[in-house]
N, C-alpha and C. Protein backbone atom coordinates (compact mmCIF):
# COMPACT_ATOMS: atom_id res chain seq x y z
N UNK A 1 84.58 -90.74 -57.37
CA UNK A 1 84.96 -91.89 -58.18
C UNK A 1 85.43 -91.49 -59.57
N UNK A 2 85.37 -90.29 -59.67
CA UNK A 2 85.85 -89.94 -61.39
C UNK A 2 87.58 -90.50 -61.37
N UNK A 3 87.77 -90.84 -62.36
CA UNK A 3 89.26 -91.70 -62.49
C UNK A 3 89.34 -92.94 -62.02
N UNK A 4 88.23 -93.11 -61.58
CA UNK A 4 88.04 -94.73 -61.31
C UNK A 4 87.49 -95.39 -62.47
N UNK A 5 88.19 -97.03 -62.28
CA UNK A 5 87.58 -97.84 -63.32
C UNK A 5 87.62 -99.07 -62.37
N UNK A 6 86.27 -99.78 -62.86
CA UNK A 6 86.72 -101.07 -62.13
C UNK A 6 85.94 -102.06 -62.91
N UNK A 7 86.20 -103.47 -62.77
CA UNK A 7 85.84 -104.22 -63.24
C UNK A 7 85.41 -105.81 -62.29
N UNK A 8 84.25 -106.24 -62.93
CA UNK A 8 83.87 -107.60 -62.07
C UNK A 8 84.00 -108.85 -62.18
N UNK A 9 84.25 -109.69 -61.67
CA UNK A 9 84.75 -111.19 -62.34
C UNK A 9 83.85 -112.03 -61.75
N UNK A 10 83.19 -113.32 -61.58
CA UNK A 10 82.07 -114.22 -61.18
C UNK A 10 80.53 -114.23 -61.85
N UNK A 11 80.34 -113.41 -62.90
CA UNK A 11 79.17 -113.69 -62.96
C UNK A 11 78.55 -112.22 -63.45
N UNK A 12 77.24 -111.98 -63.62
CA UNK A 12 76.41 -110.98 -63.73
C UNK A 12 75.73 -110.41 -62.91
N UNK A 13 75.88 -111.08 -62.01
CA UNK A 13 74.76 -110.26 -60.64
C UNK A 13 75.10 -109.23 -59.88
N UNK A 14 75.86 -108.80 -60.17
CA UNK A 14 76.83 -107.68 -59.39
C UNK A 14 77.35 -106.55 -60.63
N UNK A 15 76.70 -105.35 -60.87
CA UNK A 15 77.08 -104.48 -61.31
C UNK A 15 77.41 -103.22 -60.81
N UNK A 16 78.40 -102.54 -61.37
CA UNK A 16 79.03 -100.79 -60.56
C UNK A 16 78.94 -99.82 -61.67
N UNK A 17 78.03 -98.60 -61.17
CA UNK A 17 78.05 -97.33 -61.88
C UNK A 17 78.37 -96.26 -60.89
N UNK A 18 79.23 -95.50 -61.58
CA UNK A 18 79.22 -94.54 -60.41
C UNK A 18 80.13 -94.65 -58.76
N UNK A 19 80.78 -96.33 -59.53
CA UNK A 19 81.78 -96.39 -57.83
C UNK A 19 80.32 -97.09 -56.98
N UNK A 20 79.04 -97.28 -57.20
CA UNK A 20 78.35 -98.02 -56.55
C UNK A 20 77.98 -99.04 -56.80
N UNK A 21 78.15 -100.39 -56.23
CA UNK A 21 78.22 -101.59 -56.73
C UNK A 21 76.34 -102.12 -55.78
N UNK A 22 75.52 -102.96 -57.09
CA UNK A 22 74.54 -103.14 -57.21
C UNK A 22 74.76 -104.65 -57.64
N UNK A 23 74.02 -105.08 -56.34
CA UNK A 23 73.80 -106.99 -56.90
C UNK A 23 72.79 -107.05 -57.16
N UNK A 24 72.24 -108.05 -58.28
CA UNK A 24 70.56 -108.64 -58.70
C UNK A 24 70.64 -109.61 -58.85
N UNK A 25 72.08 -110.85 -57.85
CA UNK A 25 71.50 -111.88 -58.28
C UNK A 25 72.32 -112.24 -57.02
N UNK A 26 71.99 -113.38 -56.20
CA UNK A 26 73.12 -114.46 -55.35
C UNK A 26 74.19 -115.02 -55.94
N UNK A 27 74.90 -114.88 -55.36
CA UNK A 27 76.82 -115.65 -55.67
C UNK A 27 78.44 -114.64 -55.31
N UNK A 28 79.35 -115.02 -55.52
CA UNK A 28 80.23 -114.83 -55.29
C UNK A 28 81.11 -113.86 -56.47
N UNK A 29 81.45 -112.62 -56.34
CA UNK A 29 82.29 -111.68 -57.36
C UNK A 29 83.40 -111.72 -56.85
N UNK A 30 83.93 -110.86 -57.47
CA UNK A 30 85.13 -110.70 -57.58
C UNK A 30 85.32 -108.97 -58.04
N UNK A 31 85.91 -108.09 -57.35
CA UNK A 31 85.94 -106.70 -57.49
C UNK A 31 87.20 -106.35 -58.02
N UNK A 32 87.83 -105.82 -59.17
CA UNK A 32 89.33 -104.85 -59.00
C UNK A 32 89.16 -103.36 -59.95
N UNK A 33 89.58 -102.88 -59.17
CA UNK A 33 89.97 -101.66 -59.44
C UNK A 33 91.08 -100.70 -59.99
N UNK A 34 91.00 -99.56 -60.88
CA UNK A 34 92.49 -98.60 -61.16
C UNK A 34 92.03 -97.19 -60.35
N UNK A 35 92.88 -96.52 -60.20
CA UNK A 35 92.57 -95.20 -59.67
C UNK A 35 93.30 -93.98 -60.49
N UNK A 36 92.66 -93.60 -61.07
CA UNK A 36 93.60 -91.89 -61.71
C UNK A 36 94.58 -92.47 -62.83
N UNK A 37 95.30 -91.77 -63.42
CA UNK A 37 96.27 -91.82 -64.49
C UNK A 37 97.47 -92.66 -63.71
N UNK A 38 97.61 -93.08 -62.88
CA UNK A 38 99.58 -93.68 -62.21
C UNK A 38 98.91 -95.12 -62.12
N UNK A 39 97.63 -95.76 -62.47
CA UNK A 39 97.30 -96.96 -62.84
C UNK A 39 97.08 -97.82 -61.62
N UNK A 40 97.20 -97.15 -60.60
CA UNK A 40 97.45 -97.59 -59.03
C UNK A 40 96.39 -99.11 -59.27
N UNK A 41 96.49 -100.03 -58.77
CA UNK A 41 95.13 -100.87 -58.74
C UNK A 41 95.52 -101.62 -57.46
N UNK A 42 93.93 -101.32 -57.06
CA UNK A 42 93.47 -102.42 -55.73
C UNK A 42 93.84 -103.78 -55.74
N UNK A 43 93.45 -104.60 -54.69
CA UNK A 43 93.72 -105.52 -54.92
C UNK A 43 92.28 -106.28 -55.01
N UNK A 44 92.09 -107.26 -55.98
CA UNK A 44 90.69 -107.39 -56.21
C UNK A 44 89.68 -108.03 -54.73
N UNK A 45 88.78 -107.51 -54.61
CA UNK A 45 87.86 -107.53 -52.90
C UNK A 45 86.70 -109.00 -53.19
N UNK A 46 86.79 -109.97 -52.65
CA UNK A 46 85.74 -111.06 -52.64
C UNK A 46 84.10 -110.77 -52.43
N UNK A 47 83.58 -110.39 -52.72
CA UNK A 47 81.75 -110.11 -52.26
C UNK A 47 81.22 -110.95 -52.78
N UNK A 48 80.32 -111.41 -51.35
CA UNK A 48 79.35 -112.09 -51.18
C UNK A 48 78.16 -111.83 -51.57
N UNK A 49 77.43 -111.93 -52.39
CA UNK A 49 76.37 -111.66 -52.53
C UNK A 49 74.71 -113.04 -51.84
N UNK A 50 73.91 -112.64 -51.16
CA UNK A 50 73.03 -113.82 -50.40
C UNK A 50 71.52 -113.13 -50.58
N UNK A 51 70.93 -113.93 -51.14
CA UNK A 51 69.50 -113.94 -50.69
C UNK A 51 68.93 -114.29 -49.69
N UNK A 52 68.49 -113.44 -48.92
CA UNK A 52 68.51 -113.62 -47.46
C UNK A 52 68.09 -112.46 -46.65
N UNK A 53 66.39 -112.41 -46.45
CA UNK A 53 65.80 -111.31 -45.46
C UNK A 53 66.26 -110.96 -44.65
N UNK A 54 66.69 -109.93 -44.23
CA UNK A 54 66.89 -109.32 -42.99
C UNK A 54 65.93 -108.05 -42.41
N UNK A 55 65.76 -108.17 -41.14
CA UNK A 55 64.38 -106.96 -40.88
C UNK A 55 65.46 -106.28 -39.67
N UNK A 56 64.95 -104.86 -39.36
CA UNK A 56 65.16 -104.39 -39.09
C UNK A 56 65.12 -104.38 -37.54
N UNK A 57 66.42 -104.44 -36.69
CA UNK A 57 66.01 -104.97 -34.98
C UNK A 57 66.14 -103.58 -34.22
N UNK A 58 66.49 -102.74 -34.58
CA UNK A 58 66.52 -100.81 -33.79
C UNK A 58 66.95 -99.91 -34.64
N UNK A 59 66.10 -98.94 -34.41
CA UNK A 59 66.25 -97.63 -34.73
C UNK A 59 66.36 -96.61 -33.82
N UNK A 60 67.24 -95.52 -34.04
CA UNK A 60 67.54 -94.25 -33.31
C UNK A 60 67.88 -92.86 -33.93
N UNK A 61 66.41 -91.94 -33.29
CA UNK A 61 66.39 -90.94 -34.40
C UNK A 61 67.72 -90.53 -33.86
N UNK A 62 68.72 -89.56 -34.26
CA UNK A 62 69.88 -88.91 -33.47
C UNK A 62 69.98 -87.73 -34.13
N UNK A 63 68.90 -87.15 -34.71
CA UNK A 63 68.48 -85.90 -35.69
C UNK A 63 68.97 -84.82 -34.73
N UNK A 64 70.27 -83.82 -34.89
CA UNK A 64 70.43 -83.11 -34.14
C UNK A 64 70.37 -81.44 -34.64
N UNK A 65 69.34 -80.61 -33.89
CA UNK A 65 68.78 -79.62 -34.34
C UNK A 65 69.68 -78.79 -33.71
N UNK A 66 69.94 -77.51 -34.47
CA UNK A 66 71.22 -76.37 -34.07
C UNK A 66 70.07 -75.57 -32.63
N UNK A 67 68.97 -75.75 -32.82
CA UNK A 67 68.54 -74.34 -31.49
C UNK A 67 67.67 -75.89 -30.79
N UNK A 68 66.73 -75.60 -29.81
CA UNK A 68 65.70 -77.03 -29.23
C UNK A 68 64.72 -76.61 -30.03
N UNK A 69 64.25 -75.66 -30.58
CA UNK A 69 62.81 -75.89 -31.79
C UNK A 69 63.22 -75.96 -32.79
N UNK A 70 62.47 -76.46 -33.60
CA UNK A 70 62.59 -76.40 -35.12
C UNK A 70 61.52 -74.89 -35.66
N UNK A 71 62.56 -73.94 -35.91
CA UNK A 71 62.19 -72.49 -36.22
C UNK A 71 62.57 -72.58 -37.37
N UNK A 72 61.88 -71.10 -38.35
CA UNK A 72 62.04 -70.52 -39.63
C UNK A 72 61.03 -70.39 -39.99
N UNK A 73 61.12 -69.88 -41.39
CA UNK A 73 59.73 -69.81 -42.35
C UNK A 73 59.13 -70.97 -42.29
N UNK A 74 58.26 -70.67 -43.11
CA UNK A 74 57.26 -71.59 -43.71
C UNK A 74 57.76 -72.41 -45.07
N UNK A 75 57.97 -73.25 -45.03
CA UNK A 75 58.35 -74.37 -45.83
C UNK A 75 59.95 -74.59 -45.72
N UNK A 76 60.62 -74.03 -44.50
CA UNK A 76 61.76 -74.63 -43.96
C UNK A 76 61.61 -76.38 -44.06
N UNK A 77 62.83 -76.56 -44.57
CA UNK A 77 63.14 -78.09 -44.33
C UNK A 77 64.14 -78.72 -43.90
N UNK A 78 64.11 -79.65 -42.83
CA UNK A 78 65.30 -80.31 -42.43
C UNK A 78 65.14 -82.31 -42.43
N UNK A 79 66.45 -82.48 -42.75
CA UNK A 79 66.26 -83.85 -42.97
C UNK A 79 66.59 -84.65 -41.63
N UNK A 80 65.68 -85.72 -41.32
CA UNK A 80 65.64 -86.16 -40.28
C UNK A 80 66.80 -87.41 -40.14
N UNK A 81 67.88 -87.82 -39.03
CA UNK A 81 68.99 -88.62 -39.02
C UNK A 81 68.36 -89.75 -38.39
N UNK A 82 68.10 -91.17 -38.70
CA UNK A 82 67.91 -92.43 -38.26
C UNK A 82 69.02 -93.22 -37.92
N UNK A 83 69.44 -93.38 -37.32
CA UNK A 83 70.52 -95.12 -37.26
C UNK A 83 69.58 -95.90 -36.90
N UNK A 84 69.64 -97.09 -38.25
CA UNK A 84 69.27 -98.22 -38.29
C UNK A 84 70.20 -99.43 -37.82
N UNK A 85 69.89 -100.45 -37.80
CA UNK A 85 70.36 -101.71 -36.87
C UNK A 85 70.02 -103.15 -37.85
N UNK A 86 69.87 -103.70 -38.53
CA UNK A 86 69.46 -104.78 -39.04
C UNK A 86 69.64 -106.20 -38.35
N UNK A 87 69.20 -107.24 -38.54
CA UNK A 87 68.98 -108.66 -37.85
C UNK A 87 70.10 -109.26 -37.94
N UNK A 88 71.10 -108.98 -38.78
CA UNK A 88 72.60 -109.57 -39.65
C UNK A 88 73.34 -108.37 -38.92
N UNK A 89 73.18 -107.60 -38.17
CA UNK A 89 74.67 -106.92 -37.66
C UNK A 89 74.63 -105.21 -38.92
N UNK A 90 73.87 -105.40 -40.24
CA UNK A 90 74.48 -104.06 -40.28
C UNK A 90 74.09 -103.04 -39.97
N UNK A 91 74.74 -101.97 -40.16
CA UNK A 91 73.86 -100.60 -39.45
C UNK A 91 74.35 -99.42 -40.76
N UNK A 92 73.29 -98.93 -40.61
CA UNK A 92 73.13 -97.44 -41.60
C UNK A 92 73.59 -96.73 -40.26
N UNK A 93 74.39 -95.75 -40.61
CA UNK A 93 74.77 -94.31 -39.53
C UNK A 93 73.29 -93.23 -39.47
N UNK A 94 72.68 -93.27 -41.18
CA UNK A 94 72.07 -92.14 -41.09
C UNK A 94 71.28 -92.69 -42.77
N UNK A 95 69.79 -93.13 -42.42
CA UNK A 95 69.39 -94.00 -43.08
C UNK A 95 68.44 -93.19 -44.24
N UNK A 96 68.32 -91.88 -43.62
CA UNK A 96 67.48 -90.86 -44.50
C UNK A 96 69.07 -90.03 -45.52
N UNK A 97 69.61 -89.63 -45.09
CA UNK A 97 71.11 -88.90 -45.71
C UNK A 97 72.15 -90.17 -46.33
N UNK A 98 72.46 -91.28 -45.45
CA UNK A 98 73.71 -92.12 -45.94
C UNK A 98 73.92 -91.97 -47.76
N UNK A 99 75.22 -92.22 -47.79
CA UNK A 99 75.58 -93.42 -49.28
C UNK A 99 74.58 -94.30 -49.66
N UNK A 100 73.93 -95.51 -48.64
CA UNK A 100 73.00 -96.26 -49.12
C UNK A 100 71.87 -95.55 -49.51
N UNK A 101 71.52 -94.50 -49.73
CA UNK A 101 70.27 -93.91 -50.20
C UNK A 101 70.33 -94.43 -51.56
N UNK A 102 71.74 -94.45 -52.41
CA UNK A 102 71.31 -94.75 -54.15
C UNK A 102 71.08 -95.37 -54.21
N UNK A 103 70.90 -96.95 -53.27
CA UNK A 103 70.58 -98.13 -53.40
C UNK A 103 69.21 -98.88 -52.73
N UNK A 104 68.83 -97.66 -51.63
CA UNK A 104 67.93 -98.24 -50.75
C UNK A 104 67.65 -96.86 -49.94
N UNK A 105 66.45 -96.80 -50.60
CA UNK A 105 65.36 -95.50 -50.12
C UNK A 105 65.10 -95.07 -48.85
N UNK A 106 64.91 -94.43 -47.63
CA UNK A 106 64.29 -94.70 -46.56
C UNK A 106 62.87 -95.57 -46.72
N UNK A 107 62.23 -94.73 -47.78
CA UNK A 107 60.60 -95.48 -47.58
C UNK A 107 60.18 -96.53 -48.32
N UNK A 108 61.30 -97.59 -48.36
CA UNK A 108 61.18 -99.31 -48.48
C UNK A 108 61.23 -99.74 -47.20
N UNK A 109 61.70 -99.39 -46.11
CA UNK A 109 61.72 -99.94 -44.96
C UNK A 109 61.61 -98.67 -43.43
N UNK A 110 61.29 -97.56 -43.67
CA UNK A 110 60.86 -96.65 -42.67
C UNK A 110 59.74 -96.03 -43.22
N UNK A 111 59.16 -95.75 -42.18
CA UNK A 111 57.84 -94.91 -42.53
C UNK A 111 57.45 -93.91 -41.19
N UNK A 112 57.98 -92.32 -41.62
CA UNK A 112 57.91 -91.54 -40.90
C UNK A 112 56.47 -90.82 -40.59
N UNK A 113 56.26 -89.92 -39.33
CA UNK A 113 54.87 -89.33 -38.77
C UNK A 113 55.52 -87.78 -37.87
N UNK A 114 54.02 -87.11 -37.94
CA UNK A 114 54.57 -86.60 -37.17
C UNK A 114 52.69 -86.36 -36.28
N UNK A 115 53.52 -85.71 -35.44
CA UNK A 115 52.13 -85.37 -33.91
C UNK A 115 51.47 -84.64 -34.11
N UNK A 116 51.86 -83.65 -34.98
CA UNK A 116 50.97 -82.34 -35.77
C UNK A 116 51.28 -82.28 -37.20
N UNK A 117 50.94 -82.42 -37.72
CA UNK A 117 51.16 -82.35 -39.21
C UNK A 117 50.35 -80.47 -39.52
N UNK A 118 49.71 -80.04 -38.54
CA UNK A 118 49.36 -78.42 -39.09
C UNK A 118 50.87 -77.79 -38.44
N UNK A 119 52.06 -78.34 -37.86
CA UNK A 119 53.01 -77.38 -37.44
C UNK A 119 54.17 -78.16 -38.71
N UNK A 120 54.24 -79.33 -38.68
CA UNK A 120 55.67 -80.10 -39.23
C UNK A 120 55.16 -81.35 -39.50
N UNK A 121 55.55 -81.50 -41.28
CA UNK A 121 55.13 -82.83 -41.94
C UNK A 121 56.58 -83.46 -42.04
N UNK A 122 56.32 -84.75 -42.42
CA UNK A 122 57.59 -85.38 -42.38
C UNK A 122 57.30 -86.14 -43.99
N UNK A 123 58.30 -86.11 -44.93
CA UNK A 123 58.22 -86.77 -46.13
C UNK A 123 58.19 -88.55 -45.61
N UNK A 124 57.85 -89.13 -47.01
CA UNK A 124 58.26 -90.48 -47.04
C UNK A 124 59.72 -90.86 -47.02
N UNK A 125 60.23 -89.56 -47.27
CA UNK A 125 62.08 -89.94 -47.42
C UNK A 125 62.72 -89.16 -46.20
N UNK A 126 62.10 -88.77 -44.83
CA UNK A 126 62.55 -88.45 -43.51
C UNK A 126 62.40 -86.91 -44.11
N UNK A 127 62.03 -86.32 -44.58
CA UNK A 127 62.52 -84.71 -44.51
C UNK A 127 61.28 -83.92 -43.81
N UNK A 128 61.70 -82.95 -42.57
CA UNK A 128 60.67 -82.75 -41.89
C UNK A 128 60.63 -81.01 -42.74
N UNK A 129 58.83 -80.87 -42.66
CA UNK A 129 59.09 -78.85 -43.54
C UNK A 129 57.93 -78.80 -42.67
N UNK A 130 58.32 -77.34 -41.95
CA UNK A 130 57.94 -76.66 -41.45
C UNK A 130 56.46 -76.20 -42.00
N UNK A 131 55.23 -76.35 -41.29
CA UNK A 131 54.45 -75.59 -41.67
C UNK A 131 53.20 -74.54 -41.51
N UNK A 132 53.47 -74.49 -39.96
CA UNK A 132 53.22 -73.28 -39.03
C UNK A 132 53.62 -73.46 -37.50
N UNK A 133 52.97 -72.97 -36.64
CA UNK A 133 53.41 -72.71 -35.51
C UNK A 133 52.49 -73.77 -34.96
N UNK A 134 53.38 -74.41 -33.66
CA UNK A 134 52.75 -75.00 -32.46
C UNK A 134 53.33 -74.70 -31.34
N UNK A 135 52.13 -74.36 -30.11
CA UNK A 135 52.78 -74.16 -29.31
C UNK A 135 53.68 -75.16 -27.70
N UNK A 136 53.37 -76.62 -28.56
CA UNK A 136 53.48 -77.58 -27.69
C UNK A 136 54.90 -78.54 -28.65
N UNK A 137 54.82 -79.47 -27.97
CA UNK A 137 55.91 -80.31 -28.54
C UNK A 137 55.29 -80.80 -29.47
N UNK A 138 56.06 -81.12 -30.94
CA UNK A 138 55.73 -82.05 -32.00
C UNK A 138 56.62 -83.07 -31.94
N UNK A 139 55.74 -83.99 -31.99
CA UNK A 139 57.10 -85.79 -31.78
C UNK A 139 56.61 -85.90 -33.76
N UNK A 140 58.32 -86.53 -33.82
CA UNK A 140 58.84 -87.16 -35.26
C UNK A 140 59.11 -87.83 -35.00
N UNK A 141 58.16 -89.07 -35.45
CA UNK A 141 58.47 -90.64 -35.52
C UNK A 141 58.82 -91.29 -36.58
N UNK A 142 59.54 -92.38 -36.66
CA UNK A 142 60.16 -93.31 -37.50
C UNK A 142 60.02 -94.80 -37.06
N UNK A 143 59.17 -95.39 -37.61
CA UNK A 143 58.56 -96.82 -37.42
C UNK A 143 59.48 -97.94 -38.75
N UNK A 144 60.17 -98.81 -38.41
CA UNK A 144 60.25 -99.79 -39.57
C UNK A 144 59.11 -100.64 -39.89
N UNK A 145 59.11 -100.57 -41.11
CA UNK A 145 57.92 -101.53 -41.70
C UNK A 145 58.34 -102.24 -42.79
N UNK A 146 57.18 -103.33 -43.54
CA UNK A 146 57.79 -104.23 -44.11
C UNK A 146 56.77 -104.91 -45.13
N UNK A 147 56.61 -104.63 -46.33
CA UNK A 147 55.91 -104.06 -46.76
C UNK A 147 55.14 -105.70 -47.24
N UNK A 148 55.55 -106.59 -46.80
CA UNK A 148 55.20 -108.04 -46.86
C UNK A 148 54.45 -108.33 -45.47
N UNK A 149 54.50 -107.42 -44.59
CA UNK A 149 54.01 -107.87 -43.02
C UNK A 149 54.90 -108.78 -42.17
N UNK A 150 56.12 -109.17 -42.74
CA UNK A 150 56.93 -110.15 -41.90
C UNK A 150 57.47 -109.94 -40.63
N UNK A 151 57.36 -108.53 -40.72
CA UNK A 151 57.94 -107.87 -39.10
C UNK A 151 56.46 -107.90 -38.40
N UNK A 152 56.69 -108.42 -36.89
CA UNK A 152 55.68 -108.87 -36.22
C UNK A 152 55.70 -107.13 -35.15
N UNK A 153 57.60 -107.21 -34.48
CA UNK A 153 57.56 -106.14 -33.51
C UNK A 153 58.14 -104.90 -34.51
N UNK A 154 57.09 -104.07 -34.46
CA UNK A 154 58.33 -103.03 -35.09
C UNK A 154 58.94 -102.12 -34.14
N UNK A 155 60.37 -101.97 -34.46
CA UNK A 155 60.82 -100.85 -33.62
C UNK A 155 60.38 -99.50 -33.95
N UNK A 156 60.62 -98.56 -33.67
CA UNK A 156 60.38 -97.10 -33.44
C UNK A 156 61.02 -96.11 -32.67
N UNK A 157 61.28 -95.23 -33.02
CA UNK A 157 62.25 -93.85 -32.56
C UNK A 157 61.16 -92.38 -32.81
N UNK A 158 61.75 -91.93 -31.66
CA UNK A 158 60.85 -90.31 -31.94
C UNK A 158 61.98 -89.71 -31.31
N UNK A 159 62.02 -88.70 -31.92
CA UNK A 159 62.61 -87.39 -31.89
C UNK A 159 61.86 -86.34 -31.05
């Protein structure tokens, strides 16, 4: 986004740093943009902004490891890949790594495990580190949760 400038029209609830646009309030903006020195500009984009829960309807770890174990030293780390699903249609590709991370954490709405925690811990933000040997399978789970209790079924994915 460097050489970008943009600006918002409707209101205050909708602010951009960084090329990432952040709402804190319900209503309707208005987006336009320049790009680089030749002044290029977008054409200004309508966003919706809604107050309005949405919970989480599937998850799928799709964490894909280069060998079938997770090998190396000791305090090796790898970050674990979720696709999420929401109640409204949207979907994160990759809910621990995405773009939406500056805006929305994994651990506001996932909460990872693992089967051995003496072989492989898993952070609150999906990152699994190595931390000795097992000689059986370790399952990495990813449960949505909700930190109000409103989700009755939660989904879940293991790796």
């Amino acid at each position: 986004t460097a050489g970008s400038t943009f600006s918002i029209s409707g209101g205050t609830g909708l602010t951009v740093a960084n090329g990432i646009l952040t709402p804190t309030a319900p209503g309707t903006y208005f987006v336009s943009g320049t790009f680089g020195t030749a002044s290029l500009s977008i054409q200004p984009l309508s966003i919706s902004v809604v107050n309005t829960r949405v919970q989480v309807s599937s998850l799928a770890q799709t964490t894909v490891w280069t060998q079938s174990t997770f090998g190396g030293l000791t305090g090796t780390v790898k970050r674990l890949v979720v696709a999420v699903t929401f109640s409204d249609g949207t979907q994160f590709v990759d809910a621990v790594s995405g773009t939406q991370t500056a805006w929305l954490a994994a651990s506001q709405y996932l909460e990872f495990t693992s089967s051995d925690v003496q072989a492989i811990t898993v952070s609150s933000e999906g990152v699994a580190t190595l931390v000795g040997n097992s000689f059986g399978s370790v399952s990495l789970t990813a449960t949505a949760w909700c930190p109000d209790g409103t989700i009755t079924a939660l989904p879940s994915g293991t790796d």
